[in-house]
PDB file of N, CA and C in Angstrom:
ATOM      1  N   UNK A   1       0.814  -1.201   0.000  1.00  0.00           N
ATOM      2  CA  UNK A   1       0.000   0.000   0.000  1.00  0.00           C
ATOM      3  C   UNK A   1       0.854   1.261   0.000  1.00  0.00           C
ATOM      4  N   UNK A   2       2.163   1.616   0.528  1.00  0.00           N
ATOM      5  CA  UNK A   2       3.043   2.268   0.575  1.00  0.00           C
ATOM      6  C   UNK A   2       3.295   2.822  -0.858  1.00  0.00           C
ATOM      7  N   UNK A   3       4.007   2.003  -1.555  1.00  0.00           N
ATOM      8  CA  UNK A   3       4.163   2.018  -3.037  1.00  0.00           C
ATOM      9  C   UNK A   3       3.155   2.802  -3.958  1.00  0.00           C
ATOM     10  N   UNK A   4       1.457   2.533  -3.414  1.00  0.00           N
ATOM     11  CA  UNK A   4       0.445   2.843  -4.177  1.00  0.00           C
ATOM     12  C   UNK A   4       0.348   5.070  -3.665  1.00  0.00           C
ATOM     13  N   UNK A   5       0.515   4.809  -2.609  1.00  0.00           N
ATOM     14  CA  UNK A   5       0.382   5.892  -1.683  1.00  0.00           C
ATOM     15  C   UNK A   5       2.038   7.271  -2.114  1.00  0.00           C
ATOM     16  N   UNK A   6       2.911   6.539  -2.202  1.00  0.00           N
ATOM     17  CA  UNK A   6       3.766   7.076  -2.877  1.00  0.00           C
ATOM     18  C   UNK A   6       3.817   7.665  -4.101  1.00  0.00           C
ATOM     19  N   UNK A   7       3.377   6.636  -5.067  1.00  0.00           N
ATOM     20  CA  UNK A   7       3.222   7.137  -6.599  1.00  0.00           C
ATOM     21  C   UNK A   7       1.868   8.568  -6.892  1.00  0.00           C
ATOM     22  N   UNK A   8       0.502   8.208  -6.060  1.00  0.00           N
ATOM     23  CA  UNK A   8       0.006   9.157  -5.874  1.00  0.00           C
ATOM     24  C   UNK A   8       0.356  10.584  -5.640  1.00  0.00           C
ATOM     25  N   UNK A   9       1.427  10.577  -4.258  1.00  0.00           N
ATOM     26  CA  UNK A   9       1.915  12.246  -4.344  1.00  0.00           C
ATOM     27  C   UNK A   9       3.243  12.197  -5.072  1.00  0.00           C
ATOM     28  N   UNK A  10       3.568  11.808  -5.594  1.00  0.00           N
ATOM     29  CA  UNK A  10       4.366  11.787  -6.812  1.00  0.00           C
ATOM     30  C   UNK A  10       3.472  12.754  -7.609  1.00  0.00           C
ATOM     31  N   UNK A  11       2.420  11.773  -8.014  1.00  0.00           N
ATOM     32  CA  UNK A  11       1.667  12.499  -9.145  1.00  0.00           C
ATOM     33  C   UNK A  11       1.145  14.193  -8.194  1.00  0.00           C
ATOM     34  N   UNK A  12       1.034  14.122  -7.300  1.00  0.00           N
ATOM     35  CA  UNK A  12       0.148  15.494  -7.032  1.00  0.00           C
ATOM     36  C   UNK A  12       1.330  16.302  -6.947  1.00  0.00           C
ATOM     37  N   UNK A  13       2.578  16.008  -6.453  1.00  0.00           N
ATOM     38  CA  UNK A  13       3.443  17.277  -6.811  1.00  0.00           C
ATOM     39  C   UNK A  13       3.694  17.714  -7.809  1.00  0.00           C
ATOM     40  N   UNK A  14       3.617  16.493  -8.852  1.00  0.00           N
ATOM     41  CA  UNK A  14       3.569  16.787 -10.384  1.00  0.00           C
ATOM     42  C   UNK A  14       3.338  17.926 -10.767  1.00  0.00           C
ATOM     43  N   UNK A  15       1.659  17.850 -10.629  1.00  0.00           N
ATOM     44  CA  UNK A  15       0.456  18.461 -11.266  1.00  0.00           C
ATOM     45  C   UNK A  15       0.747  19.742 -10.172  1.00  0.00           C
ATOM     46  N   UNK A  16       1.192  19.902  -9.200  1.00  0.00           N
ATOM     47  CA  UNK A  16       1.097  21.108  -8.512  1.00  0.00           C
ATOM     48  C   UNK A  16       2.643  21.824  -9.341  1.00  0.00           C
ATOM     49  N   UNK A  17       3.407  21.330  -9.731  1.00  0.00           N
ATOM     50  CA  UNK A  17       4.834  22.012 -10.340  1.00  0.00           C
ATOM     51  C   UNK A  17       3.598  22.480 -11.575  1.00  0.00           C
ATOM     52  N   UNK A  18       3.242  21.762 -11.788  1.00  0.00           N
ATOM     53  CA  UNK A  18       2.486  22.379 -13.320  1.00  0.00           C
ATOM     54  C   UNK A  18       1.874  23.289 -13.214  1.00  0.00           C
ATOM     55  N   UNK A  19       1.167  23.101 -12.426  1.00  0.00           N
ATOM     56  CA  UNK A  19      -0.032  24.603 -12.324  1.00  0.00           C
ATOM     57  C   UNK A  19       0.554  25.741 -11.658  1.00  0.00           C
ATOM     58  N   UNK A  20       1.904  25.739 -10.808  1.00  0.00           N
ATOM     59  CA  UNK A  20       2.950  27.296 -10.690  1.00  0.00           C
ATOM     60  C   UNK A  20       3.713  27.447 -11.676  1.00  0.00           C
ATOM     61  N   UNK A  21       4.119  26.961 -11.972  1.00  0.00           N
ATOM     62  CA  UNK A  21       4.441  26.713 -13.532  1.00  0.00           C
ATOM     63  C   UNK A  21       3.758  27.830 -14.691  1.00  0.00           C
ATOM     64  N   UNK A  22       2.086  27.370 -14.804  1.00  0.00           N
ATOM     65  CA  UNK A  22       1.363  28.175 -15.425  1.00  0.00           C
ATOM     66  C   UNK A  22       0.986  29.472 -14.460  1.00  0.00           C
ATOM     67  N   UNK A  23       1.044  29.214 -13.738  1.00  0.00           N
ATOM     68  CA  UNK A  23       0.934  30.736 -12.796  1.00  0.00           C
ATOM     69  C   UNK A  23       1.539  31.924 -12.665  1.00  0.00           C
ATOM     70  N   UNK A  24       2.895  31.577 -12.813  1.00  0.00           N
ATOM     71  CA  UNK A  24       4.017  32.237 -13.331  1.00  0.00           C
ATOM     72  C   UNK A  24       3.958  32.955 -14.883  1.00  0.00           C
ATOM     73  N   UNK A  25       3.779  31.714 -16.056  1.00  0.00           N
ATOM     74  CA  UNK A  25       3.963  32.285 -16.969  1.00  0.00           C
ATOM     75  C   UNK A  25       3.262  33.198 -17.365  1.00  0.00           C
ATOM     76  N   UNK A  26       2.238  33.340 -16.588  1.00  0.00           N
ATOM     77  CA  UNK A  26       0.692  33.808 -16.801  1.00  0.00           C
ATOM     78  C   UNK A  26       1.254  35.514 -16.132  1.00  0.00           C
ATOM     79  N   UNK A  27       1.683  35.570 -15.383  1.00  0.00           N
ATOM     80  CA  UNK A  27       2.060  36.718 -14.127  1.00  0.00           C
ATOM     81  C   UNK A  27       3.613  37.606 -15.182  1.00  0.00           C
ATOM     82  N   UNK A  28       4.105  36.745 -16.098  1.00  0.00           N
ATOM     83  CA  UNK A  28       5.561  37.052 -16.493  1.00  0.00           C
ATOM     84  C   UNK A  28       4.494  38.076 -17.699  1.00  0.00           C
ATOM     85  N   UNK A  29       3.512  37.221 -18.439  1.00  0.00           N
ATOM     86  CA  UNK A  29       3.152  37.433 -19.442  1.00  0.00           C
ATOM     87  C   UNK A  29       2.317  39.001 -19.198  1.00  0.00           C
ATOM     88  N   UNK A  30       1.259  39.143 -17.876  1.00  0.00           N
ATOM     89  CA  UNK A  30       0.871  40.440 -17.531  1.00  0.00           C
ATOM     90  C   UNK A  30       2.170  41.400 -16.779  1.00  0.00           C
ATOM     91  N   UNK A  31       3.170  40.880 -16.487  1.00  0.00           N
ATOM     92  CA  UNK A  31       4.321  41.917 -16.372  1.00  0.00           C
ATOM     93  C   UNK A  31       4.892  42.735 -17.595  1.00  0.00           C
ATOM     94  N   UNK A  32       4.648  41.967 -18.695  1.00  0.00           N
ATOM     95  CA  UNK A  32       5.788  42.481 -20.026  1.00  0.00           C
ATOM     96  C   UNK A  32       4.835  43.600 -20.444  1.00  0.00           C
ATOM     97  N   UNK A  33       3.502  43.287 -19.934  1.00  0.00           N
ATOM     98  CA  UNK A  33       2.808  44.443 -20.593  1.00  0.00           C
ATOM     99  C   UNK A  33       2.327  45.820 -19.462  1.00  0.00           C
ATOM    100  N   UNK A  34       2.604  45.478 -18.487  1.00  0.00           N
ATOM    101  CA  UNK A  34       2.938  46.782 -17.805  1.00  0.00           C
ATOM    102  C   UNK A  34       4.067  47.105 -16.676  1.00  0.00           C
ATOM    103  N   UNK A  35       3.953  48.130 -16.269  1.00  0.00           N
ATOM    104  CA  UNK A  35       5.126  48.826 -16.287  1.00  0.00           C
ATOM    105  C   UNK A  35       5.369  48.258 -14.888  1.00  0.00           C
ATOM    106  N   UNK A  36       7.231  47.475 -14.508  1.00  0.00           N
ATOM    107  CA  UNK A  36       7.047  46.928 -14.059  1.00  0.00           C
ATOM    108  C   UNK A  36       8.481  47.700 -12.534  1.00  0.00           C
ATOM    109  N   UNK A  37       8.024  48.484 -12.505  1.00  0.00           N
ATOM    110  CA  UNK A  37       9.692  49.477 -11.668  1.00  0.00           C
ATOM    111  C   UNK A  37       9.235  49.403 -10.107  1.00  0.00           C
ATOM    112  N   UNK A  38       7.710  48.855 -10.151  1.00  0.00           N
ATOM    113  CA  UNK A  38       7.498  49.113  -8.637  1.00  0.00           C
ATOM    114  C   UNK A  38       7.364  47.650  -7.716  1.00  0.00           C
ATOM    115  N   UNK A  39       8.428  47.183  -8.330  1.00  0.00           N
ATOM    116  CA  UNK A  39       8.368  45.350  -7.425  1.00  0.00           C
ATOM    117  C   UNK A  39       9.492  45.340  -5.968  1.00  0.00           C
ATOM    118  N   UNK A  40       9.231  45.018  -5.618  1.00  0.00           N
ATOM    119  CA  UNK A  40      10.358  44.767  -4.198  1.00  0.00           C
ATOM    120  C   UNK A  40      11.466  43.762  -5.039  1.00  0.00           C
ATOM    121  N   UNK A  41      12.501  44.140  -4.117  1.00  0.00           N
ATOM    122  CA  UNK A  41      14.122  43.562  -4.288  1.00  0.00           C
ATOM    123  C   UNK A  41      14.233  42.119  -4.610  1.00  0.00           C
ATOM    124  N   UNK A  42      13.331  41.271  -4.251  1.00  0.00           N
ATOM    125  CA  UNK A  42      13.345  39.919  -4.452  1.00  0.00           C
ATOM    126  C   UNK A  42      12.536  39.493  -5.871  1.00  0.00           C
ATOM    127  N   UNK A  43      11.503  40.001  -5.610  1.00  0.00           N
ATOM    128  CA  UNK A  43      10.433  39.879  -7.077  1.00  0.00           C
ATOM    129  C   UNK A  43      11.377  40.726  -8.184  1.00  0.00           C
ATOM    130  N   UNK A  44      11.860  41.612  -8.437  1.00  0.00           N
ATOM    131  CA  UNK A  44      12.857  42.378  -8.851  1.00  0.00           C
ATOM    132  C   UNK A  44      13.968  41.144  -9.551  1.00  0.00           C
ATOM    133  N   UNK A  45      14.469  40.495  -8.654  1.00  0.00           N
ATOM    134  CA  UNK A  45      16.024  39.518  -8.883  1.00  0.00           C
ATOM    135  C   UNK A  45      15.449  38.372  -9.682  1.00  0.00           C
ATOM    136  N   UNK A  46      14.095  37.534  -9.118  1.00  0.00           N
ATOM    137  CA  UNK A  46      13.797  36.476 -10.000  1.00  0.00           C
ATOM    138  C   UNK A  46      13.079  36.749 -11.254  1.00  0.00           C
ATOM    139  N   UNK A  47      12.538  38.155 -11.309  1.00  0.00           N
ATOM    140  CA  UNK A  47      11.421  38.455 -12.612  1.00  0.00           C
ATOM    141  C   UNK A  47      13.150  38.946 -13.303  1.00  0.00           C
ATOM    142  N   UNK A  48      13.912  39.472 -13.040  1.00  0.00           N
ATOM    143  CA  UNK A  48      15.023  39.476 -14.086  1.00  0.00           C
ATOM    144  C   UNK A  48      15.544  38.031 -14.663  1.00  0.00           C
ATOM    145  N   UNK A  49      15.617  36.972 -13.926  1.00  0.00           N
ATOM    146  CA  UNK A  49      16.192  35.700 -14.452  1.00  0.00           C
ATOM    147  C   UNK A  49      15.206  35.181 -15.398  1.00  0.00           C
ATOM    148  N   UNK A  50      14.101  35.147 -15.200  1.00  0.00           N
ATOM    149  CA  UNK A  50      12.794  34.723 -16.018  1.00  0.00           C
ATOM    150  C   UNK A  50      12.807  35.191 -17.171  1.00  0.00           C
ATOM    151  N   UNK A  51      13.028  36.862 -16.965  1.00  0.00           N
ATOM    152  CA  UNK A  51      12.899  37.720 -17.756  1.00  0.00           C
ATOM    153  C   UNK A  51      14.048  37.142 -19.159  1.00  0.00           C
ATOM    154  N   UNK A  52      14.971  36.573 -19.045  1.00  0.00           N
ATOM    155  CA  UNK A  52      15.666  36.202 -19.884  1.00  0.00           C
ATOM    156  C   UNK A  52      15.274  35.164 -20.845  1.00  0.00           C
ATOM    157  N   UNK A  53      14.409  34.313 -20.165  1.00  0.00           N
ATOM    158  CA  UNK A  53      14.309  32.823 -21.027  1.00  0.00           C
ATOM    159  C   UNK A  53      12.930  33.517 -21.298  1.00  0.00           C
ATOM    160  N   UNK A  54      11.919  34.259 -21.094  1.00  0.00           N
ATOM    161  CA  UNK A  54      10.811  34.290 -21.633  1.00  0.00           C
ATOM    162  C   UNK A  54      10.654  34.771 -22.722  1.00  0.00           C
ATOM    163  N   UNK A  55       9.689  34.866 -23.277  1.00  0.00           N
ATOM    164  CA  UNK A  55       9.152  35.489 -24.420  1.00  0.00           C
ATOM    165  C   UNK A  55       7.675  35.711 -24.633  1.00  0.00           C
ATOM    166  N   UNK A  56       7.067  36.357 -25.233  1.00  0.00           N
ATOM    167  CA  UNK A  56       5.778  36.962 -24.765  1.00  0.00           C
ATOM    168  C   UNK A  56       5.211  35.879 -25.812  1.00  0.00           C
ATOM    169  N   UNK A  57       4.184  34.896 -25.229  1.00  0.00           N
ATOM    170  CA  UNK A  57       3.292  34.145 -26.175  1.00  0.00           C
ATOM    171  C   UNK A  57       2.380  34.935 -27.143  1.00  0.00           C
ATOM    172  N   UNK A  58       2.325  34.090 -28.175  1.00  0.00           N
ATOM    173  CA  UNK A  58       1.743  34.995 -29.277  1.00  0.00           C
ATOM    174  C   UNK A  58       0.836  33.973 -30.532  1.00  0.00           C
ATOM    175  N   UNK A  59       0.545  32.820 -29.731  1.00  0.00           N
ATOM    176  CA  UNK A  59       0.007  31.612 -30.727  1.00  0.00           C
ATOM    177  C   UNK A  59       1.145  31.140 -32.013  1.00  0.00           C
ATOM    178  N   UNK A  60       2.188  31.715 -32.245  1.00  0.00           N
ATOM    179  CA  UNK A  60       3.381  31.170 -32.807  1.00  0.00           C
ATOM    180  C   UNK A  60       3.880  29.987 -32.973  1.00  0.00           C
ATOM    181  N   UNK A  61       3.910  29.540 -31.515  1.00  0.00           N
ATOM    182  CA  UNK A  61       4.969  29.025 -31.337  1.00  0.00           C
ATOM    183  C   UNK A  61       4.024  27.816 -29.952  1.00  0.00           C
ATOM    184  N   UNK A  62       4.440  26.719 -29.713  1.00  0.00           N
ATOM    185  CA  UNK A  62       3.974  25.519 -29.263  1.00  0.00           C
ATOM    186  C   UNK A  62       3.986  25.540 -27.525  1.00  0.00           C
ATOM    187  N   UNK A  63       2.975  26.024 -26.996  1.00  0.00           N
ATOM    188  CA  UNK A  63       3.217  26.478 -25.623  1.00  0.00           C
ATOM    189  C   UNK A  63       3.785  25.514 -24.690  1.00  0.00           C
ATOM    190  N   UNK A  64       3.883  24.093 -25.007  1.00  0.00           N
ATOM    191  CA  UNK A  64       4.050  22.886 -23.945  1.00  0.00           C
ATOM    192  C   UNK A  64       5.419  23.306 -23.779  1.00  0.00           C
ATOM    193  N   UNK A  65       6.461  23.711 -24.891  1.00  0.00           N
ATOM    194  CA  UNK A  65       7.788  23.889 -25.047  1.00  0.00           C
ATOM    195  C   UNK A  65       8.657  24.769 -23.954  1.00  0.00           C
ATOM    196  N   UNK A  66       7.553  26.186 -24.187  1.00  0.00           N
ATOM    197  CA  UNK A  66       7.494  27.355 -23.062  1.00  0.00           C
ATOM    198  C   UNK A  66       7.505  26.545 -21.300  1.00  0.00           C
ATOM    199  N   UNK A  67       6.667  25.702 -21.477  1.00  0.00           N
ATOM    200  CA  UNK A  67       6.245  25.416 -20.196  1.00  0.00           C
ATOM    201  C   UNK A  67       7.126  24.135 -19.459  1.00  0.00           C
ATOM    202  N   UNK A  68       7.884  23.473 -20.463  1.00  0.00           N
ATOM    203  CA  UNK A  68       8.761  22.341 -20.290  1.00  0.00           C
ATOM    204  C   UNK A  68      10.144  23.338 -19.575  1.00  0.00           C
ATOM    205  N   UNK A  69      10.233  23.877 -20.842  1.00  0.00           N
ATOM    206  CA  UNK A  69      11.826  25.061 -19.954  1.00  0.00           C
ATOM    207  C   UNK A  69      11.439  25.971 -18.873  1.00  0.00           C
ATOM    208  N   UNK A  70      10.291  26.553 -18.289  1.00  0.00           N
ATOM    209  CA  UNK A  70      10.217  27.137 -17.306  1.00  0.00           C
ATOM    210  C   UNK A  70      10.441  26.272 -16.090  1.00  0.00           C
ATOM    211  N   UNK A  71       9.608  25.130 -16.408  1.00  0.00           N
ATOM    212  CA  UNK A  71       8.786  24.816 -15.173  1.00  0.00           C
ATOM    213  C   UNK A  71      10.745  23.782 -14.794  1.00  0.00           C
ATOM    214  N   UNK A  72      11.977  23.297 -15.540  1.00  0.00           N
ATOM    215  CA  UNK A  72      12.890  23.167 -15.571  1.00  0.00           C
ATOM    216  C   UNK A  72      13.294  24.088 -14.820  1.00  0.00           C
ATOM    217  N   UNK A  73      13.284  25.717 -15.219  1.00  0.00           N
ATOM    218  CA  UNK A  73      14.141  26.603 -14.441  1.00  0.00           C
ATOM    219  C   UNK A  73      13.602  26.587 -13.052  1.00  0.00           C
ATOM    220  N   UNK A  74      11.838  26.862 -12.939  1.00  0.00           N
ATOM    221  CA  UNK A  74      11.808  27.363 -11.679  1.00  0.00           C
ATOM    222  C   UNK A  74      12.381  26.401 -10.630  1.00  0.00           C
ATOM    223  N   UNK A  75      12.200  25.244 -10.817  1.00  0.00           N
ATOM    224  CA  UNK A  75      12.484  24.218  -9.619  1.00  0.00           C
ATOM    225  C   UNK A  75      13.955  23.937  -9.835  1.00  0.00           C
ATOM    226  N   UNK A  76      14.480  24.500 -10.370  1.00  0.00           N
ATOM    227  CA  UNK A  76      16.137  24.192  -9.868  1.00  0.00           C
ATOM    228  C   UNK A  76      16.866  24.999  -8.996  1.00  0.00           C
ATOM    229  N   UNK A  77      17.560  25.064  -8.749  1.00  0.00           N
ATOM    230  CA  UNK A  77      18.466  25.419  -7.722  1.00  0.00           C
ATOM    231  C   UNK A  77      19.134  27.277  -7.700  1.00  0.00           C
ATOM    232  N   UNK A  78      18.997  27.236  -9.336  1.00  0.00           N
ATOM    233  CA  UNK A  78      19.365  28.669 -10.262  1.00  0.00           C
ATOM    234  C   UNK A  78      18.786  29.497  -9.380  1.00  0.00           C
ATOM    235  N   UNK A  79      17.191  29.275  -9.148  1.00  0.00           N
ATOM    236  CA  UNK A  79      16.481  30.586  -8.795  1.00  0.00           C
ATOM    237  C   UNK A  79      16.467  31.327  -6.746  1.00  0.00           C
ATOM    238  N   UNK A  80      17.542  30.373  -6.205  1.00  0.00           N
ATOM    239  CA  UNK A  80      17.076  30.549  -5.303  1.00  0.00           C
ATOM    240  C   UNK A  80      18.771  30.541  -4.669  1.00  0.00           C
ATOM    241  N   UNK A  81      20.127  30.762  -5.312  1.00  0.00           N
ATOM    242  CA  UNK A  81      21.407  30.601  -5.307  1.00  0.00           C
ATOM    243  C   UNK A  81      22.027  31.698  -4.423  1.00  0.00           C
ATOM    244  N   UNK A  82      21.259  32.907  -4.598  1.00  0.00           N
ATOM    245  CA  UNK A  82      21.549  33.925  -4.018  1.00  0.00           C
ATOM    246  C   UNK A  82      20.887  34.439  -3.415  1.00  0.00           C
TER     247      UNK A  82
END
């Protein structure tokens, strides 16, 4: 039963990386479009690292792709080094 109970929150952390994941991109995507000078020092340091790999969705381009390399950055180690 262990095993069964395991794989379950396996899966729910999953699905929870996924949906901050989209929460984010969603928050990056209403940042690019307004003006963004009034964030505190921390929101400031990680919306600059983001700020690099993003790009403003535009139906272009294949969103799973967007969401494979974010959801990579946010949970690594990069965002939280300093």
């Amino acid at each position: 039963m262990g095993t069964v109970a395991a794989r379950k929150a396996f899966k729910s952390v999953s699905n929870a990386k996924h949906v901050i994941t989209l929460e984010v991109l969603g928050q990056l995507q209403a940042l690019s479009f307004r003006n963004n000078d009034k964030m505190g020092k921390g929101t400031t340091a990680i919306y600059s690292i983001l700020k690099e790999q993003f790009e403003i969705y535009d139906n272009s381009r294949i969103f799973h792709d967007d969401l494979k390399k974010f959801r990579k950055l946010l949970f690594s180690s990069q965002m939280f080094d300093d």
